[in-house]
C-alpha atoms as a PDB file:
ATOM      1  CA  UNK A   1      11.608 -34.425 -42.317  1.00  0.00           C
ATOM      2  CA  UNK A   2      13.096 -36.031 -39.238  1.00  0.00           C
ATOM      3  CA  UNK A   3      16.471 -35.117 -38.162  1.00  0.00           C
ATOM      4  CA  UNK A   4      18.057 -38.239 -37.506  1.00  0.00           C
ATOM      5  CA  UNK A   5      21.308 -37.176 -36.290  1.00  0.00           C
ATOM      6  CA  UNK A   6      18.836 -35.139 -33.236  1.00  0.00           C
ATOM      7  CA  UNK A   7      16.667 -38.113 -32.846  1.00  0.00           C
ATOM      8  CA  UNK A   8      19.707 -40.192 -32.163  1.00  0.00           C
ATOM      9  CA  UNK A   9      21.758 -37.075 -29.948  1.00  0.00           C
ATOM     10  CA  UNK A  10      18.333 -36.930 -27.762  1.00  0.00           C
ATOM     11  CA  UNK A  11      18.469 -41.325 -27.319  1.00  0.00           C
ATOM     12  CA  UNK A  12      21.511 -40.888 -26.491  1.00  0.00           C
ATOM     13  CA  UNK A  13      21.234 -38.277 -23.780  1.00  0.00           C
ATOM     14  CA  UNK A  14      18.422 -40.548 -22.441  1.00  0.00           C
ATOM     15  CA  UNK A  15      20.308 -43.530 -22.037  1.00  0.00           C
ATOM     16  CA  UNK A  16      23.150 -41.585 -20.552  1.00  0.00           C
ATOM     17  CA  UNK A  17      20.579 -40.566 -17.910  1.00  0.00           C
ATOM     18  CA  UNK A  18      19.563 -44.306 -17.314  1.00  0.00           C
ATOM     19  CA  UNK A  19      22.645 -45.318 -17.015  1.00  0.00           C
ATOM     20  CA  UNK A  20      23.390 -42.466 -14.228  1.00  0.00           C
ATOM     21  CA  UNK A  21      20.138 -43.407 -12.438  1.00  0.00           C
ATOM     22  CA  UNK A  22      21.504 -46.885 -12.537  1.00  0.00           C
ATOM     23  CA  UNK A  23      24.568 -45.981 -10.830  1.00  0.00           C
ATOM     24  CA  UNK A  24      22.736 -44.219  -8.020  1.00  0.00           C
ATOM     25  CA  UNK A  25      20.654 -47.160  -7.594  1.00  0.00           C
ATOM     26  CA  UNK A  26      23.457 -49.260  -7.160  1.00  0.00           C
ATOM     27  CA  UNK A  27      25.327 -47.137  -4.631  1.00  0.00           C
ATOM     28  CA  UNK A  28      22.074 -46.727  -2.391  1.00  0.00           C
ATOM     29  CA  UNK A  29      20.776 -50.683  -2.485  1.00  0.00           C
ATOM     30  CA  UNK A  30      23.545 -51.886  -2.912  1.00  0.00           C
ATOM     31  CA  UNK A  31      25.988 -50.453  -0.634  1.00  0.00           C
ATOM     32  CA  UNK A  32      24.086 -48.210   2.299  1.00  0.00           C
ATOM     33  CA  UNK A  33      21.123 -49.037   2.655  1.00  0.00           C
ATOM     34  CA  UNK A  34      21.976 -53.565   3.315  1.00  0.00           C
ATOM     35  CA  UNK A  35      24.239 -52.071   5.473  1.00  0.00           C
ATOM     36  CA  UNK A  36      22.123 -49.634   7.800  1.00  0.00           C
ATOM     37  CA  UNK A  37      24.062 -46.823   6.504  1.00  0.00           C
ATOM     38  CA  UNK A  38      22.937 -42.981   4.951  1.00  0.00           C
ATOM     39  CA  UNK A  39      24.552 -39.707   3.746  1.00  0.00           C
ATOM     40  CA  UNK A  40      23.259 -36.576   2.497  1.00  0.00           C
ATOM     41  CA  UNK A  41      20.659 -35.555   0.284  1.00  0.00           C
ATOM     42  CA  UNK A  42      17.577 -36.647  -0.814  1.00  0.00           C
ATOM     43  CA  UNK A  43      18.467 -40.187  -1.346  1.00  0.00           C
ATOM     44  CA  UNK A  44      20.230 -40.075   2.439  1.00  0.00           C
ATOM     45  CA  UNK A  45      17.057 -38.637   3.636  1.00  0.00           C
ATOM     46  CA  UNK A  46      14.522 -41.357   2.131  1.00  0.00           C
ATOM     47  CA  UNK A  47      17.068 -43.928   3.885  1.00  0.00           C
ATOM     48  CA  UNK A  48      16.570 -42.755   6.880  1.00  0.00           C
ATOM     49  CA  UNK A  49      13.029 -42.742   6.640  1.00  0.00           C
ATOM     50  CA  UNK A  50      13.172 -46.438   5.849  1.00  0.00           C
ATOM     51  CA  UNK A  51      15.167 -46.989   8.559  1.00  0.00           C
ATOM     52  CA  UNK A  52      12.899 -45.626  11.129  1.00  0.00           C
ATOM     53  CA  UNK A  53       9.590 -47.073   9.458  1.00  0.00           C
ATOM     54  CA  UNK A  54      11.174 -50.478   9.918  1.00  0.00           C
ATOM     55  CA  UNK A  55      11.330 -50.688   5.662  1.00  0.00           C
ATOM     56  CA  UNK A  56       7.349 -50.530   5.547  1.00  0.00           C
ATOM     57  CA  UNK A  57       7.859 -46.924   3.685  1.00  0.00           C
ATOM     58  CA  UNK A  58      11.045 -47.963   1.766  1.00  0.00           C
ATOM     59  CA  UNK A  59      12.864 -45.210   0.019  1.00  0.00           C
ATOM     60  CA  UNK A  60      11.658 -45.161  -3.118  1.00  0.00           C
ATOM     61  CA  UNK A  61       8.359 -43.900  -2.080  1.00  0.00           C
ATOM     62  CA  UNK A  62       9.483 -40.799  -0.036  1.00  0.00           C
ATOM     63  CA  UNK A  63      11.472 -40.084  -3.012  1.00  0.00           C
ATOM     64  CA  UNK A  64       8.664 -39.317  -5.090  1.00  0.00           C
ATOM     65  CA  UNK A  65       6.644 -37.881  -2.712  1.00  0.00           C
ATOM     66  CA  UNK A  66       9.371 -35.469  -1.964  1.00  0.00           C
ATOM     67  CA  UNK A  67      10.839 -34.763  -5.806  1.00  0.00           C
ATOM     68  CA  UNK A  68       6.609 -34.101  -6.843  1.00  0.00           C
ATOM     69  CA  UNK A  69       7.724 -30.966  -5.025  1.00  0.00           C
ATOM     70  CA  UNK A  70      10.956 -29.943  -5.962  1.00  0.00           C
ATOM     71  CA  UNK A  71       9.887 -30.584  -9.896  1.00  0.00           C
ATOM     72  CA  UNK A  72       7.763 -27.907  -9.765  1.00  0.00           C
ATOM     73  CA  UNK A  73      10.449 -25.854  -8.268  1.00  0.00           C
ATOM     74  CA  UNK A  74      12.704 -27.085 -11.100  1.00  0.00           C
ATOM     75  CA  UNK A  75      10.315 -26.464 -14.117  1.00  0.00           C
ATOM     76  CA  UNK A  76      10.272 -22.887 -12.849  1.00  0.00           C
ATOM     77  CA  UNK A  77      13.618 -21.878 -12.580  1.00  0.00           C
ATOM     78  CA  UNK A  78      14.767 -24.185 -15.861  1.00  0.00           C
ATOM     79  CA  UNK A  79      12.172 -24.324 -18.138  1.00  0.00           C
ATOM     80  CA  UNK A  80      10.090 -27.176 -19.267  1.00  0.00           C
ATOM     81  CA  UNK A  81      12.823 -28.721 -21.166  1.00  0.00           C
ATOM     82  CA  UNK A  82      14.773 -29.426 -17.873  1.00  0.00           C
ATOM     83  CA  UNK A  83      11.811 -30.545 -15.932  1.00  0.00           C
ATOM     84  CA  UNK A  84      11.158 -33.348 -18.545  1.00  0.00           C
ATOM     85  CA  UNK A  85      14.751 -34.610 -18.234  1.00  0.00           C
ATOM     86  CA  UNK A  86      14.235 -34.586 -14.224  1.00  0.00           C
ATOM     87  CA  UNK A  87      11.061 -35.860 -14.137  1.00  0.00           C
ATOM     88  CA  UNK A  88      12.412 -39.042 -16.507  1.00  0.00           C
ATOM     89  CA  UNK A  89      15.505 -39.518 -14.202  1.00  0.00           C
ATOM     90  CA  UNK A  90      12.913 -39.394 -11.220  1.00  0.00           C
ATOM     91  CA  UNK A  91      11.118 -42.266 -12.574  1.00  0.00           C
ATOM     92  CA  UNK A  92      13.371 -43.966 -13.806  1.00  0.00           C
ATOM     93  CA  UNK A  93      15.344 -43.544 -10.639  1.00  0.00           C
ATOM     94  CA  UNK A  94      12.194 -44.609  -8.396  1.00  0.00           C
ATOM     95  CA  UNK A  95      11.205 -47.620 -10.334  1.00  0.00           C
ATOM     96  CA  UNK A  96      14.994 -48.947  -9.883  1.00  0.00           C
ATOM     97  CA  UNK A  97      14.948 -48.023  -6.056  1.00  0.00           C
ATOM     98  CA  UNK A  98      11.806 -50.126  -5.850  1.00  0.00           C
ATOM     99  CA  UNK A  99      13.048 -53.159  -8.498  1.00  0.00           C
ATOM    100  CA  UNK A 100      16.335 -53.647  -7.170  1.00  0.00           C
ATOM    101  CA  UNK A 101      14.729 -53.286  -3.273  1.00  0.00           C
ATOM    102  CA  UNK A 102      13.790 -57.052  -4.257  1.00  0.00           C
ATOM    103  CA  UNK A 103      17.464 -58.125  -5.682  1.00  0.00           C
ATOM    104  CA  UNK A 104      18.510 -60.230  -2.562  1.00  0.00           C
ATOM    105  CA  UNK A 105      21.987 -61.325  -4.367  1.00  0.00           C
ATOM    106  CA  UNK A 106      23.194 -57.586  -5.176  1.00  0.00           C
ATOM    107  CA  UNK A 107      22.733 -56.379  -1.222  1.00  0.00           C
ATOM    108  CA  UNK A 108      27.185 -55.798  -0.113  1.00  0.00           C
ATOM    109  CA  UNK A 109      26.189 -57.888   2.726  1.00  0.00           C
ATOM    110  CA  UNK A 110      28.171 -61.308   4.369  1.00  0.00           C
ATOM    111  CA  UNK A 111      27.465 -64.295   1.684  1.00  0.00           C
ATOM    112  CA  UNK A 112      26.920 -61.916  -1.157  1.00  0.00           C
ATOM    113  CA  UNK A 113      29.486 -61.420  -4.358  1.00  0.00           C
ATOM    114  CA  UNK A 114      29.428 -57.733  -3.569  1.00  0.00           C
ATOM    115  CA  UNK A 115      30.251 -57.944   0.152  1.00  0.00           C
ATOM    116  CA  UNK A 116      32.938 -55.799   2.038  1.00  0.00           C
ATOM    117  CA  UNK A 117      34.181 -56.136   5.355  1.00  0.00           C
ATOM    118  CA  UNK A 118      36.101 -52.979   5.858  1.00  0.00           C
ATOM    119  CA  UNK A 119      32.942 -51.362   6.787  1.00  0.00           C
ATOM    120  CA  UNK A 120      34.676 -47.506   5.385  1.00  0.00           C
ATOM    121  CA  UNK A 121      34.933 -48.850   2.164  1.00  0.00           C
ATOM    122  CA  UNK A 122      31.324 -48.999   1.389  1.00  0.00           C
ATOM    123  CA  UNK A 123      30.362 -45.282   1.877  1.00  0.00           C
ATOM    124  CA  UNK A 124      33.321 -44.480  -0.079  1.00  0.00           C
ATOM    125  CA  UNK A 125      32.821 -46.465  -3.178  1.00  0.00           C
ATOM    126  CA  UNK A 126      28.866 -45.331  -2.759  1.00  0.00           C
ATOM    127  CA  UNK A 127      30.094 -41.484  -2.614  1.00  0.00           C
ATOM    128  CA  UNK A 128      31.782 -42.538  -5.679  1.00  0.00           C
ATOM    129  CA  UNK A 129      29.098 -44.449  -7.774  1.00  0.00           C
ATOM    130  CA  UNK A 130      26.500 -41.515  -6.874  1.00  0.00           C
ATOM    131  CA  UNK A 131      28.266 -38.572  -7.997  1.00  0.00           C
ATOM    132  CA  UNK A 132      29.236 -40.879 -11.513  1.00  0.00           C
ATOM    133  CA  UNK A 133      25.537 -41.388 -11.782  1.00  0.00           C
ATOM    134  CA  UNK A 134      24.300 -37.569 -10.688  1.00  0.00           C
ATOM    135  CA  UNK A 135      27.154 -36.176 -12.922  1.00  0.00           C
ATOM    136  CA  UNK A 136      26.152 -37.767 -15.840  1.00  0.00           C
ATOM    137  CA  UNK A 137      22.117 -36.935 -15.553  1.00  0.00           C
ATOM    138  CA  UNK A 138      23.276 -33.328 -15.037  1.00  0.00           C
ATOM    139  CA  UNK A 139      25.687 -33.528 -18.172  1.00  0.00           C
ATOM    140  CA  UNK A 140      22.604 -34.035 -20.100  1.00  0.00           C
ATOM    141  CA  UNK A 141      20.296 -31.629 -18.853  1.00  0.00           C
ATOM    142  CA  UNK A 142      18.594 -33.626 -15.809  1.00  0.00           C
ATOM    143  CA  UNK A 143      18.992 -33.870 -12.522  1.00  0.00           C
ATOM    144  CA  UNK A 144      17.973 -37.117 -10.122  1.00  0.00           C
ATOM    145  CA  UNK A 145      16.379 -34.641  -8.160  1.00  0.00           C
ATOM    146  CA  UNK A 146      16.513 -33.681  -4.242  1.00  0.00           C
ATOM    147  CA  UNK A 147      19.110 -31.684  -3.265  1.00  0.00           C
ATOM    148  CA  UNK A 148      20.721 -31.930  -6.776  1.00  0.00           C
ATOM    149  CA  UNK A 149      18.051 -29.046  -7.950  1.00  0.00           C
ATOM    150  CA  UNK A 150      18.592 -26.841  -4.920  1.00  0.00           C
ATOM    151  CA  UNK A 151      22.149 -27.099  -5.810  1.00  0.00           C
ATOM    152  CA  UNK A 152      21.559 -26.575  -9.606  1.00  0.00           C
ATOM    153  CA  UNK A 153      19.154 -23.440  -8.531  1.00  0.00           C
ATOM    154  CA  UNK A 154      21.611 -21.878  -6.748  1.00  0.00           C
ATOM    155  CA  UNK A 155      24.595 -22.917  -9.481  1.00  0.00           C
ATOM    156  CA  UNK A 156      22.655 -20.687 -12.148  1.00  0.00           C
ATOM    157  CA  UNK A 157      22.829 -17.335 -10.768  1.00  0.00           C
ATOM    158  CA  UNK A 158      25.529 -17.199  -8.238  1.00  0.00           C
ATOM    159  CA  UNK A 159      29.482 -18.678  -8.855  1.00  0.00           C
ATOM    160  CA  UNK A 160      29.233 -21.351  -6.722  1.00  0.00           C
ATOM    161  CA  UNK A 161      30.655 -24.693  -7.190  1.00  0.00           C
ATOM    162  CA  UNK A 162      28.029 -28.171  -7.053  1.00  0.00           C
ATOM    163  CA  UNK A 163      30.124 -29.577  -4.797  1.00  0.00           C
ATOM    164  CA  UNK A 164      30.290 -26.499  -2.150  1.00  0.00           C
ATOM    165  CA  UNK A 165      26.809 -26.606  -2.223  1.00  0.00           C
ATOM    166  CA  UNK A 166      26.262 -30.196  -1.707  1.00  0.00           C
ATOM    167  CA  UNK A 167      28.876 -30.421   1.374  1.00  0.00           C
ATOM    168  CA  UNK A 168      26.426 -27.218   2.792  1.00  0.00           C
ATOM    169  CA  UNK A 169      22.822 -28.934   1.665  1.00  0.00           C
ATOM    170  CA  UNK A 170      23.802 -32.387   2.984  1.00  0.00           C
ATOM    171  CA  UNK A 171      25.113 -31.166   6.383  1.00  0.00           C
ATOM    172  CA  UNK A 172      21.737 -31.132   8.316  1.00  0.00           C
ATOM    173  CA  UNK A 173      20.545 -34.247   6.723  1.00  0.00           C
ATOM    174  CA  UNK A 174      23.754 -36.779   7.788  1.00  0.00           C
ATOM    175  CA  UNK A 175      23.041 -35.218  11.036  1.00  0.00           C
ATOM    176  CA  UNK A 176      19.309 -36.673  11.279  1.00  0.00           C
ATOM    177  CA  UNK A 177      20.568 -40.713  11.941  1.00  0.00           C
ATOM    178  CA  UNK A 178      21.380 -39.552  15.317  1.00  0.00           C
ATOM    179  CA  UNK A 179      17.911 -39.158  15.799  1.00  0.00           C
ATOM    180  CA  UNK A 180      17.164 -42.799  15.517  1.00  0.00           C
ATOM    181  CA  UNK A 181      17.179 -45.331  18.514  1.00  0.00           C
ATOM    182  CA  UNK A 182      20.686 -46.994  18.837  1.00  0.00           C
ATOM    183  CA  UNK A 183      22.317 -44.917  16.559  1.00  0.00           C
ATOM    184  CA  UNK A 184      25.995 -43.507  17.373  1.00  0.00           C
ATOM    185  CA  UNK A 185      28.650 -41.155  16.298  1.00  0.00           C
ATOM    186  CA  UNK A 186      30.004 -43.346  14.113  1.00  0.00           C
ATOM    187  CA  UNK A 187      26.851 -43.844  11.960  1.00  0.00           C
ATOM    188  CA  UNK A 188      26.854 -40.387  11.346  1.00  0.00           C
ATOM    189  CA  UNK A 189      30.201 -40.399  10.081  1.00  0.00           C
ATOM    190  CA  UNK A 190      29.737 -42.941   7.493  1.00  0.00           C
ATOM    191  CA  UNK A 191      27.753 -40.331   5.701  1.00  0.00           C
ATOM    192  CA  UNK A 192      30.326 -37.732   6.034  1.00  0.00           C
ATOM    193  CA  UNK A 193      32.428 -40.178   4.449  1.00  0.00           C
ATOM    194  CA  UNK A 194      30.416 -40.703   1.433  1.00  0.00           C
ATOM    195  CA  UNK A 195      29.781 -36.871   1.492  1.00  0.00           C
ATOM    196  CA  UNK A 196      33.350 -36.457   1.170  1.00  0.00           C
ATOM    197  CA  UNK A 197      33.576 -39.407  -2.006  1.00  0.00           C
ATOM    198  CA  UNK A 198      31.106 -38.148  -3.856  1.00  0.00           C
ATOM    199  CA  UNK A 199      32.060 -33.471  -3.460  1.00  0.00           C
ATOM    200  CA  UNK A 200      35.291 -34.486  -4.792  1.00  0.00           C
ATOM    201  CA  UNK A 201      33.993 -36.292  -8.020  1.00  0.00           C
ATOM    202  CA  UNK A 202      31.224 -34.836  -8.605  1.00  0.00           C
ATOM    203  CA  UNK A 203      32.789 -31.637 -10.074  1.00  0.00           C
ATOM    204  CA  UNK A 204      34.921 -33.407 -12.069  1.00  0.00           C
ATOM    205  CA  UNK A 205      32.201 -35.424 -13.705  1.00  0.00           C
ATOM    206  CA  UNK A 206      30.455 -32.832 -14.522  1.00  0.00           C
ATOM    207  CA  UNK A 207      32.399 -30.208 -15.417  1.00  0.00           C
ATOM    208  CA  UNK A 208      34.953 -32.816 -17.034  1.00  0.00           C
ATOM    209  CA  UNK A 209      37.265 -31.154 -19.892  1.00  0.00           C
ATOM    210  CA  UNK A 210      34.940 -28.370 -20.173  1.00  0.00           C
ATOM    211  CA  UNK A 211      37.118 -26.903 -16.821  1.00  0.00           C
ATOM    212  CA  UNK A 212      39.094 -23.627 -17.321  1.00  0.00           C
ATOM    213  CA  UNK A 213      42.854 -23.471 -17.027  1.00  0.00           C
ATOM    214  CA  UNK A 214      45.481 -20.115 -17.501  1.00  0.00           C
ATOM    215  CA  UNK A 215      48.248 -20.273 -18.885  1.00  0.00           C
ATOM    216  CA  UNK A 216      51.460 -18.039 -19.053  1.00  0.00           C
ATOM    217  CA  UNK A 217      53.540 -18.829 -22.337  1.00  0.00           C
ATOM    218  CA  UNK A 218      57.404 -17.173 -22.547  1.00  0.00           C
ATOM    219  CA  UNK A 219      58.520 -17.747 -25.520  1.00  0.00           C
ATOM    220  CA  UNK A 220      60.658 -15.979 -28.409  1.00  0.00           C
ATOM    221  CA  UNK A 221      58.222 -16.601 -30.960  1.00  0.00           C
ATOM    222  CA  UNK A 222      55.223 -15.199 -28.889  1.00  0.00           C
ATOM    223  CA  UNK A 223      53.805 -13.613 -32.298  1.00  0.00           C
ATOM    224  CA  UNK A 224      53.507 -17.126 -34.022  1.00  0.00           C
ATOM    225  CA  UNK A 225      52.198 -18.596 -31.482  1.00  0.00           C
ATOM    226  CA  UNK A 226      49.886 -15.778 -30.637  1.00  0.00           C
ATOM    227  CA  UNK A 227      48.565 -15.522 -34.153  1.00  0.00           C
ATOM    228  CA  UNK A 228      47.941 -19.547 -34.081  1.00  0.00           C
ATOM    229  CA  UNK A 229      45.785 -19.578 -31.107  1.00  0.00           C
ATOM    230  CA  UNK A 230      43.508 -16.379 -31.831  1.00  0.00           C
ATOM    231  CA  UNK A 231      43.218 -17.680 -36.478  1.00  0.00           C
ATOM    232  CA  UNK A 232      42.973 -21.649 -35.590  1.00  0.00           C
ATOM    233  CA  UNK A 233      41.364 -22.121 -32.330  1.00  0.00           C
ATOM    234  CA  UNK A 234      39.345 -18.769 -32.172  1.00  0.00           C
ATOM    235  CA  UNK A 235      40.698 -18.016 -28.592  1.00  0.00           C
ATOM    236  CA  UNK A 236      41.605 -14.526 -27.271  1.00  0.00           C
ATOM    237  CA  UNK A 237      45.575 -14.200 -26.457  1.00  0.00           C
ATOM    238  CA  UNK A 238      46.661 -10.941 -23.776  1.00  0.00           C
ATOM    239  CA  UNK A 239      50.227 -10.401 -24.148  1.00  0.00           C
ATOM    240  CA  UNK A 240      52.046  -9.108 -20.796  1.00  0.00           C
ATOM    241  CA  UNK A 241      54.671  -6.672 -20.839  1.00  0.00           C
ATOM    242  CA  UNK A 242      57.547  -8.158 -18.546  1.00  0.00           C
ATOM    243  CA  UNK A 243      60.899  -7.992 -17.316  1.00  0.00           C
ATOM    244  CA  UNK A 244      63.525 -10.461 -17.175  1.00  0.00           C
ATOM    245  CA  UNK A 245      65.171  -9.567 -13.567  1.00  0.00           C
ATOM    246  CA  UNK A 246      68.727 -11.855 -14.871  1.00  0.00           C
ATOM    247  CA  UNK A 247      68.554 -10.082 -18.237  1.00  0.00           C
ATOM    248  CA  UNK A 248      67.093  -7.065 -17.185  1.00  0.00           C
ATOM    249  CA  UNK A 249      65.708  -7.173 -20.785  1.00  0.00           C
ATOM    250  CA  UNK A 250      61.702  -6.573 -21.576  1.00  0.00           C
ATOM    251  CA  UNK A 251      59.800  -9.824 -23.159  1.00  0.00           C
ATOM    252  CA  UNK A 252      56.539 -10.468 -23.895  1.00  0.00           C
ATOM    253  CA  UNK A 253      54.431 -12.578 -22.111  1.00  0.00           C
ATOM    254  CA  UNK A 254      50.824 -14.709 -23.358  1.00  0.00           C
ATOM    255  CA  UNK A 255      48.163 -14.968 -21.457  1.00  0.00           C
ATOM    256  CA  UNK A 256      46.129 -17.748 -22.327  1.00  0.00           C
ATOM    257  CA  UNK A 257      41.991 -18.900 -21.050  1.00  0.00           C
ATOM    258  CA  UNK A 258      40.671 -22.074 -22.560  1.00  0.00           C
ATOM    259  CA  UNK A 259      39.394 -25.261 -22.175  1.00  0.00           C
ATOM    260  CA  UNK A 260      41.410 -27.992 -20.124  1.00  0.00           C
ATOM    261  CA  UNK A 261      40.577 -30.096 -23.198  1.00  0.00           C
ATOM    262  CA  UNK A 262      42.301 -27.746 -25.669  1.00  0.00           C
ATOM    263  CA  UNK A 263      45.509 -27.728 -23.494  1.00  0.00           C
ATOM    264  CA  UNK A 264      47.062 -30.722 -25.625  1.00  0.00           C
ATOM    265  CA  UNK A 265      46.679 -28.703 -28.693  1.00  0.00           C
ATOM    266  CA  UNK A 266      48.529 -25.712 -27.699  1.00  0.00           C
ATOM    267  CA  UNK A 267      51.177 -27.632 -26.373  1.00  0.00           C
ATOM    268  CA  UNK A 268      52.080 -29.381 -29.507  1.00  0.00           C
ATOM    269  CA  UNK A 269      52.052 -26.278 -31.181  1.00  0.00           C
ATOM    270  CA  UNK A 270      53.979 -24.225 -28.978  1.00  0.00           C
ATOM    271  CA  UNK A 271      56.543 -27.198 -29.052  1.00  0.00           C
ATOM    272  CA  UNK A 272      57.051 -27.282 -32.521  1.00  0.00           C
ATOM    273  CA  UNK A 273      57.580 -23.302 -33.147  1.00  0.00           C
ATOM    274  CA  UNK A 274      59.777 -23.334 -29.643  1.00  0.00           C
ATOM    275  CA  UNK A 275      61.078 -25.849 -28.486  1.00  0.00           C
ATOM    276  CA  UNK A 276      63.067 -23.358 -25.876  1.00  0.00           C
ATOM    277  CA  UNK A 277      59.279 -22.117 -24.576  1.00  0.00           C
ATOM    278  CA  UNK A 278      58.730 -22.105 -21.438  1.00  0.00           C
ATOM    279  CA  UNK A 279      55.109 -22.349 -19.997  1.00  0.00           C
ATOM    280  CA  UNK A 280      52.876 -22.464 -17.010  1.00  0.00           C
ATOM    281  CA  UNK A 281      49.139 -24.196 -16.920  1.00  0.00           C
ATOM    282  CA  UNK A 282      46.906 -23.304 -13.686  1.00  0.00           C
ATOM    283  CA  UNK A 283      43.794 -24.101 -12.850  1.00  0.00           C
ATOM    284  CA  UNK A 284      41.099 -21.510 -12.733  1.00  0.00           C
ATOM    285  CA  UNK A 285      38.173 -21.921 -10.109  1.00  0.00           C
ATOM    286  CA  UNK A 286      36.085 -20.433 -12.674  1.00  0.00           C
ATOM    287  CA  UNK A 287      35.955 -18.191 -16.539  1.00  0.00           C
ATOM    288  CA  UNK A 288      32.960 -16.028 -17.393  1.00  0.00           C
ATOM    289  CA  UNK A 289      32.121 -14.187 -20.342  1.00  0.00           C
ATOM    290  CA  UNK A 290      31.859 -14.671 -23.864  1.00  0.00           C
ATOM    291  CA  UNK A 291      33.148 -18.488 -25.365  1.00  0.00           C
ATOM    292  CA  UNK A 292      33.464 -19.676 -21.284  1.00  0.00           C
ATOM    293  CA  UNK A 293      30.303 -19.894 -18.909  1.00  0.00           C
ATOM    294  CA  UNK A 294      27.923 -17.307 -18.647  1.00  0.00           C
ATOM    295  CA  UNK A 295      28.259 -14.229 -15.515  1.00  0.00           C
ATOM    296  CA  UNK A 296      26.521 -15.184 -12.706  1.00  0.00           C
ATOM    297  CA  UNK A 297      25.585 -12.075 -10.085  1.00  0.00           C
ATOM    298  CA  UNK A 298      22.728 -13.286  -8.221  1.00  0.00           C
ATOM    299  CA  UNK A 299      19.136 -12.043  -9.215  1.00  0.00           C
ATOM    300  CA  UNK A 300      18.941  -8.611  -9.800  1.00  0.00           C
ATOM    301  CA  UNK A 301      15.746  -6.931  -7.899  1.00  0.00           C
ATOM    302  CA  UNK A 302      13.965  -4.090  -9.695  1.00  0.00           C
ATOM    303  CA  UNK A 303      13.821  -0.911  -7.567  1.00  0.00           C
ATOM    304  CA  UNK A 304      11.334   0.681  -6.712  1.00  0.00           C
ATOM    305  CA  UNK A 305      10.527   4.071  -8.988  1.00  0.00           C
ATOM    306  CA  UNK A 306      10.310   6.753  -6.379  1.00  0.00           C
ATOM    307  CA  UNK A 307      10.790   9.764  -8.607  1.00  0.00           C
ATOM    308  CA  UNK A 308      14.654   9.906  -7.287  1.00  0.00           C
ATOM    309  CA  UNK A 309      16.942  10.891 -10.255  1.00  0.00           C
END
């Protein structure tokens, strides 16, 4: 019997991946590439290569000539499952790269509805659109591909954040418009501009409420509150032994890991035992082990068996 509630999670996922290739459509034909402009990764890349083919190879087609590769690459290291959901938002992505290529009237260009003059606002809101649209393929278990793979890759075994590794990835392709006749300095930094836009949203897209925060409750009625968080919302609770330096009298400190989502939550609840609490929330670069993200250490080589004890 068919599962209709999966049917409709898995169409749903699907059209959350159009509607990220959509977005990185948008940003690229839209915005940079009507306006002579690139950035980083593979998108940046096929620009460029338009650019110095004149538009006869436009940038759709070094974008699947280039993700055929990295695919295969992908399936390897993810499974087929992933390499389904990649190879849809590569296609998808490809055949809206080559539709809206013809769209005259959505080019950001003088005459156009979409049209900026302050030139530094179209990498930005570019940076922006791409790293909505690559955030939400990712949420859902795809990728657009390019540099988005290498960056997943390297995301799965060590603790490295998507956007360190797409400032590091992108570096050596903003670079490559100075390679082109007439191009300046100021070309170049365009890209780092949209570079910038899109590392500090694309974290937040993806990892969205799912991000880890610590907190530090002090409160008088630690043991309620305690006993709350570990019976209703199944989270571990550490209490710290402390010392009240005006007092000089010992109290008992909670320290808390969760979701930023589940923050709300213990705040109402911690108001209404205590209303004399007092807390701290900070952000956490990153929580693994059990109920957070799994430990990442790299890939573990076998050694050798020499006959060493």
């Amino acid at each position: 019997m068919i599962n209709k509630e999966k049917v409709f999670g898995v169409l749903k996922d699907y059209l959350v991946m159009t509607l990220g290739a959509l977005f990185v459509t948008i940003a690229w034909e839209a915005f940079m590439i009507p306006n002579g402009m690139s950035a980083g990764g593979l998108m940046g890349l096929c620009a460029v290569i338009e650019f110095a083919t004149g538009g006869a190879f436009i940038a759709s087609y070094s974008y699947i000539a280039i993700n055929a590769l990295l695919i295969i690459l992908a399936v390897l290291v993810f499974g087929i499952g992933f390499g389904f959901r990649t190879l849809y938002c590569i296609g998808i992505q490809a055949l809206m790269l080559k539709l809206f290529a013809g769209f005259e009237w959505i080019r950001a260009v003088p005459g156009n509805f979409l049209y900026i003059p302050e030139n530094i606002m179209i990498p930005i809101i570019a940076g922006v659109l791409e790293a909505i649209g690559v955030g939400l393929a990712i949420r859902k278990g795809g990728s657009t591909g390019g540099t988005d793979i290498v960056a997943l890759i390297v995301n799965k075994y060590w603790p490295v954040s998507l956007g360190t590794m797409f400032l590091i990835t992108d570096f050596i392709i903003i670079t490559s418009i100075l390679f082109l006749p007439g191009r300046a300095f100021g070309d170049m930094m365009y890209g780092y501009i949209m570079m910038a836009a899109y590392a500090a949203v694309i974290d937040f897209v993806v990892v969205g409420d799912r991000g880890a925060v610590q907190l530090l409750v002090f409160s008088s009625r630690q043991k309620e509150i305690a006993d709350y968080i570990c019976n209703k919302m199944e989270r571990g609770v550490t209490v710290l032994k402390a010392i009240g330096w005006y007092t000089k009298q010992e109290k008992d400190v909670l320290l808390l890991l969760m979701r930023r989502n589940e923050v709300p939550e213990v705040t109402r609840i911690i108001k209404d035992l205590d209303g004399k609490a007092f807390m701290t929330v900070n952000k956490v670069g990153g929580v693994y082990g059990e109920g957070f993200e799994e430990i990442k250490a790299g890939i573990t080589r076998k050694k050798k068996n020499n006959g060493d004890s």
